[in-house]
C-alpha atoms as a PDB file:
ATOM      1  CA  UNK A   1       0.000   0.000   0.000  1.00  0.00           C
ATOM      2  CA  UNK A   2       1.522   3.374  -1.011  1.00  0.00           C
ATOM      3  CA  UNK A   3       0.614   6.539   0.725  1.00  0.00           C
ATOM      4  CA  UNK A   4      -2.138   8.705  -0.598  1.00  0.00           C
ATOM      5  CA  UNK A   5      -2.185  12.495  -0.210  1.00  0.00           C
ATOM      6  CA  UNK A   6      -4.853  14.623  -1.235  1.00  0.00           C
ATOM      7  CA  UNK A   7      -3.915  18.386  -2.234  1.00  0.00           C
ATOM      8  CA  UNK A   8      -6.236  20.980  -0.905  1.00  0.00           C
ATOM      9  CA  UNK A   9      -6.799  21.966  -4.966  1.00  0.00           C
ATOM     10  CA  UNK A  10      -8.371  17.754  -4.875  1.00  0.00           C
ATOM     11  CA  UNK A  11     -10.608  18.782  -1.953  1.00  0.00           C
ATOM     12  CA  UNK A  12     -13.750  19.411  -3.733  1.00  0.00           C
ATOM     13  CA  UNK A  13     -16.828  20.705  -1.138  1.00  0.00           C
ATOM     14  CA  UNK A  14     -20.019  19.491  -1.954  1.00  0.00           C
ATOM     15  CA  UNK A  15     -22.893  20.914  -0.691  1.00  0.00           C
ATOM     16  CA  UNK A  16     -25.416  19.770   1.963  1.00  0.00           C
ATOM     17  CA  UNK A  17     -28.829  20.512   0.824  1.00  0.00           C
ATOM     18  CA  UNK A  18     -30.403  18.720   4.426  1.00  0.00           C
ATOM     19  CA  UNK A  19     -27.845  21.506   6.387  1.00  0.00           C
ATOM     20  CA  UNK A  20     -28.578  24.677   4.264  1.00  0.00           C
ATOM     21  CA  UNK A  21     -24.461  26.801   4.628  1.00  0.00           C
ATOM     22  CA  UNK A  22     -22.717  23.752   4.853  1.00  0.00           C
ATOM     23  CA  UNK A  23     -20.703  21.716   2.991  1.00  0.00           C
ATOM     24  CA  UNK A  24     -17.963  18.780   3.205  1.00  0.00           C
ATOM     25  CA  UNK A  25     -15.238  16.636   1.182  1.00  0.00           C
ATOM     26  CA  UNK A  26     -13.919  13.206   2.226  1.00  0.00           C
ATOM     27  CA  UNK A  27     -10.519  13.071   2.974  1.00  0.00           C
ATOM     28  CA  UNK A  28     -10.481   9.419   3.646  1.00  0.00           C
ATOM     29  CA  UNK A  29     -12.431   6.104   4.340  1.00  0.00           C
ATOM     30  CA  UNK A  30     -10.542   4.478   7.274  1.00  0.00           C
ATOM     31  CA  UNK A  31     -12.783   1.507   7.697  1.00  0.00           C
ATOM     32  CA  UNK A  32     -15.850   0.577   5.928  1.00  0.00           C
ATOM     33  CA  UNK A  33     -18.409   3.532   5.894  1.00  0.00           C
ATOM     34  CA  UNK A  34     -16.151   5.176   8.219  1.00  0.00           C
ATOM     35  CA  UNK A  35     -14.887   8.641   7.382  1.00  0.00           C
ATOM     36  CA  UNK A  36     -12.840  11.623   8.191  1.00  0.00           C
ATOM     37  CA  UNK A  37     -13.853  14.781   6.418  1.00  0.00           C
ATOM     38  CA  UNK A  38     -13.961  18.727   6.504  1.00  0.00           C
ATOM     39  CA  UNK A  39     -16.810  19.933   7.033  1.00  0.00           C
ATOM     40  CA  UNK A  40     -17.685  23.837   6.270  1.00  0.00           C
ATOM     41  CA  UNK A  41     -20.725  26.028   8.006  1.00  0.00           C
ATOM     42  CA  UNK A  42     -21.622  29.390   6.849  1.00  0.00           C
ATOM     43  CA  UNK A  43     -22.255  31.744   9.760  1.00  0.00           C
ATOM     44  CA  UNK A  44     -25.609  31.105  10.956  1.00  0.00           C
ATOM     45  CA  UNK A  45     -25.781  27.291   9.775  1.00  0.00           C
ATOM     46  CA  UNK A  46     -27.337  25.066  12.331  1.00  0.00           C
ATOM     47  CA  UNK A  47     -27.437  21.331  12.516  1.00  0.00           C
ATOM     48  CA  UNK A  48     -29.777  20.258  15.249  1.00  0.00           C
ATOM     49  CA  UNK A  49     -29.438  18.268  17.594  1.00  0.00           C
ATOM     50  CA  UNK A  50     -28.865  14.188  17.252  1.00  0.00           C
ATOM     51  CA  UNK A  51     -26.720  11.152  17.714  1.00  0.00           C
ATOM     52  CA  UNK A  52     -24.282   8.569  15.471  1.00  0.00           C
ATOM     53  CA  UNK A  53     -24.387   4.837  16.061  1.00  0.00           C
ATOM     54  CA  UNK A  54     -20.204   5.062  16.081  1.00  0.00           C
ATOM     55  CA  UNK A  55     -18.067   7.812  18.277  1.00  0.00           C
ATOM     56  CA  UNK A  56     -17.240  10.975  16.416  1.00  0.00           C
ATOM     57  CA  UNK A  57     -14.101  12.996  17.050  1.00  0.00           C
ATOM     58  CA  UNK A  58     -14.488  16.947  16.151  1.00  0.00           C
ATOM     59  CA  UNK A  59     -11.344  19.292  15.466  1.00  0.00           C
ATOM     60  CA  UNK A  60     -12.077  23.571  15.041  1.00  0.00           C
ATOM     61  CA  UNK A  61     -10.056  24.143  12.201  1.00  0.00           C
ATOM     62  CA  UNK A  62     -11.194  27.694  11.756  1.00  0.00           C
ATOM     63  CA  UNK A  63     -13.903  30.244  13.172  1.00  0.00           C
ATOM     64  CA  UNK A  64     -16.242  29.715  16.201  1.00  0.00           C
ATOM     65  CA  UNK A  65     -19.551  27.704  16.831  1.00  0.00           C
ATOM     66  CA  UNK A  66     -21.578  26.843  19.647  1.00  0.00           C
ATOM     67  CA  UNK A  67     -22.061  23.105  20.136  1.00  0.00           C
ATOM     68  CA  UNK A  68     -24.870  22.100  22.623  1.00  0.00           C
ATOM     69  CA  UNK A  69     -24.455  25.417  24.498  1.00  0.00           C
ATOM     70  CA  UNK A  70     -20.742  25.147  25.018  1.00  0.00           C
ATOM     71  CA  UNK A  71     -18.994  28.257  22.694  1.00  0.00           C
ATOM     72  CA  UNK A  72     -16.067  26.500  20.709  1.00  0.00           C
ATOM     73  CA  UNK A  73     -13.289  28.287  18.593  1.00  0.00           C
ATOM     74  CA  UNK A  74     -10.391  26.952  16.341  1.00  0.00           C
ATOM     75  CA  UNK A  75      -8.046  24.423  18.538  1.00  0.00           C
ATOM     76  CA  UNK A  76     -11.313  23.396  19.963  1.00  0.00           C
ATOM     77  CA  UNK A  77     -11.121  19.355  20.398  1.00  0.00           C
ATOM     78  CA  UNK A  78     -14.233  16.976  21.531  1.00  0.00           C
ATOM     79  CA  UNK A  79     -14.858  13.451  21.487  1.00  0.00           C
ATOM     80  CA  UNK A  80     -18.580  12.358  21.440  1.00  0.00           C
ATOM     81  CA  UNK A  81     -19.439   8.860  22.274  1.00  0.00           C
ATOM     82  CA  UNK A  82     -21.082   6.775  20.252  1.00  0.00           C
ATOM     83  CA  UNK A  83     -24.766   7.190  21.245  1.00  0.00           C
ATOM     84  CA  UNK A  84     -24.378  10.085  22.790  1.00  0.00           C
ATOM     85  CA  UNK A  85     -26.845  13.018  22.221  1.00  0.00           C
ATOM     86  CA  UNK A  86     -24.998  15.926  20.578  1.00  0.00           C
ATOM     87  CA  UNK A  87     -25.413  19.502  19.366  1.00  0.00           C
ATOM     88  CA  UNK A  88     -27.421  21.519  18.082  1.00  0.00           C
ATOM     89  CA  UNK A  89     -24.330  22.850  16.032  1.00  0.00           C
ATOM     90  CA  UNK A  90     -24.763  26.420  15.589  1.00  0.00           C
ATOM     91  CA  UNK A  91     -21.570  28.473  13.232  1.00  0.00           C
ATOM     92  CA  UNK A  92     -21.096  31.937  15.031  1.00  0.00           C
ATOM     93  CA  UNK A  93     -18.524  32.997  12.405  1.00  0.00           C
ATOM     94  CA  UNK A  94     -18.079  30.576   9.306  1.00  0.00           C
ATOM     95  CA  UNK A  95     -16.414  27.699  10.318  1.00  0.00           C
ATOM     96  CA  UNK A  96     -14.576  24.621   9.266  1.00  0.00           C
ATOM     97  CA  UNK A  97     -14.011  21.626  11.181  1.00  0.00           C
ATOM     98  CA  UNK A  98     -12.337  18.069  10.459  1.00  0.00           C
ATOM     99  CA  UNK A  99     -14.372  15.202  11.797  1.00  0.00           C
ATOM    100  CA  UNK A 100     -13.221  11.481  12.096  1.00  0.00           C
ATOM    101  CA  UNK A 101     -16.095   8.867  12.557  1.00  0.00           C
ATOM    102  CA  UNK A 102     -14.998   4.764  12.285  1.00  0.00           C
ATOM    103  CA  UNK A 103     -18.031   3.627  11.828  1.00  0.00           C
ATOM    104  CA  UNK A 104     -21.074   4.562   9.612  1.00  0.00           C
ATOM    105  CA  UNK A 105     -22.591   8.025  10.279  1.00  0.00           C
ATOM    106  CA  UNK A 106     -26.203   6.283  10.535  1.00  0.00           C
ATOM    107  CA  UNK A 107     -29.522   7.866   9.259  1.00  0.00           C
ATOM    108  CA  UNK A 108     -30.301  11.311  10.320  1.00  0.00           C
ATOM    109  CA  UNK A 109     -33.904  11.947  10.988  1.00  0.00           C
ATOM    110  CA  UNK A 110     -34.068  16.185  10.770  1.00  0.00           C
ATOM    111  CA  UNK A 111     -37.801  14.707  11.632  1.00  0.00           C
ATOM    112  CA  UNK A 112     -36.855  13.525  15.372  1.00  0.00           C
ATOM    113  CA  UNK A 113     -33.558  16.028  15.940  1.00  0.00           C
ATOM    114  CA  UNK A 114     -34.380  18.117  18.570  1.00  0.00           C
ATOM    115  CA  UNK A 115     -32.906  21.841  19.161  1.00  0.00           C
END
């Protein structure tokens, strides 16, 4: 296996239309369905609140949101067990962060998310 490196001029954003302001690109699959990716909110994008069947691992690359109350800024790290209720994700500034998830994301029902 050789190693694989992905230029930022590769990393194409694609949009979200279920998170109106955001977008992501994959960096990598790690394990089946698994997935560590940049994700991008413009200010005022909010994801509401929900959970992943697999532990998700959140890095601030840039900008500030709030997170389930908590204010977060670039250098911000948190690790969300699998199950665990998170969010709502609200971008104060635009933001960017990279996420790492080893195990599928699951189905997100906007339908039962609760602010």
């Amino acid at each position: 296996m050789a190693q694989a490196v992905k230029d930022v001029n590769e990393q194409i954003f694609e949009e979200l239309p279920v998170f109106p302001g955001s977008s992501w690109t994959v960096l990598a699959q790690p394990v089946p369905e698994g997935s560590i990716h940049r994700l991008k909110m413009e200010k005022d994008t909010r994801i509401p609140a929900h959970t992943h069947p697999a532990d998700e691992y959140v890095y601030v690359l840039s900008g500030k949101l709030t997170s389930g109350g908590r204010k977060c800024e670039k250098g911000c790290f948190w690790v969300t067990p699998a199950g665990t209720r998170q969010g709502p994700h609200v971008a104060e500034t635009d933001v960017e962060i990279m996420i790492v998830r080893l195990d599928p994301m699951g189905e997100f029902d906007a339908q039962r998310a609760v602010a």
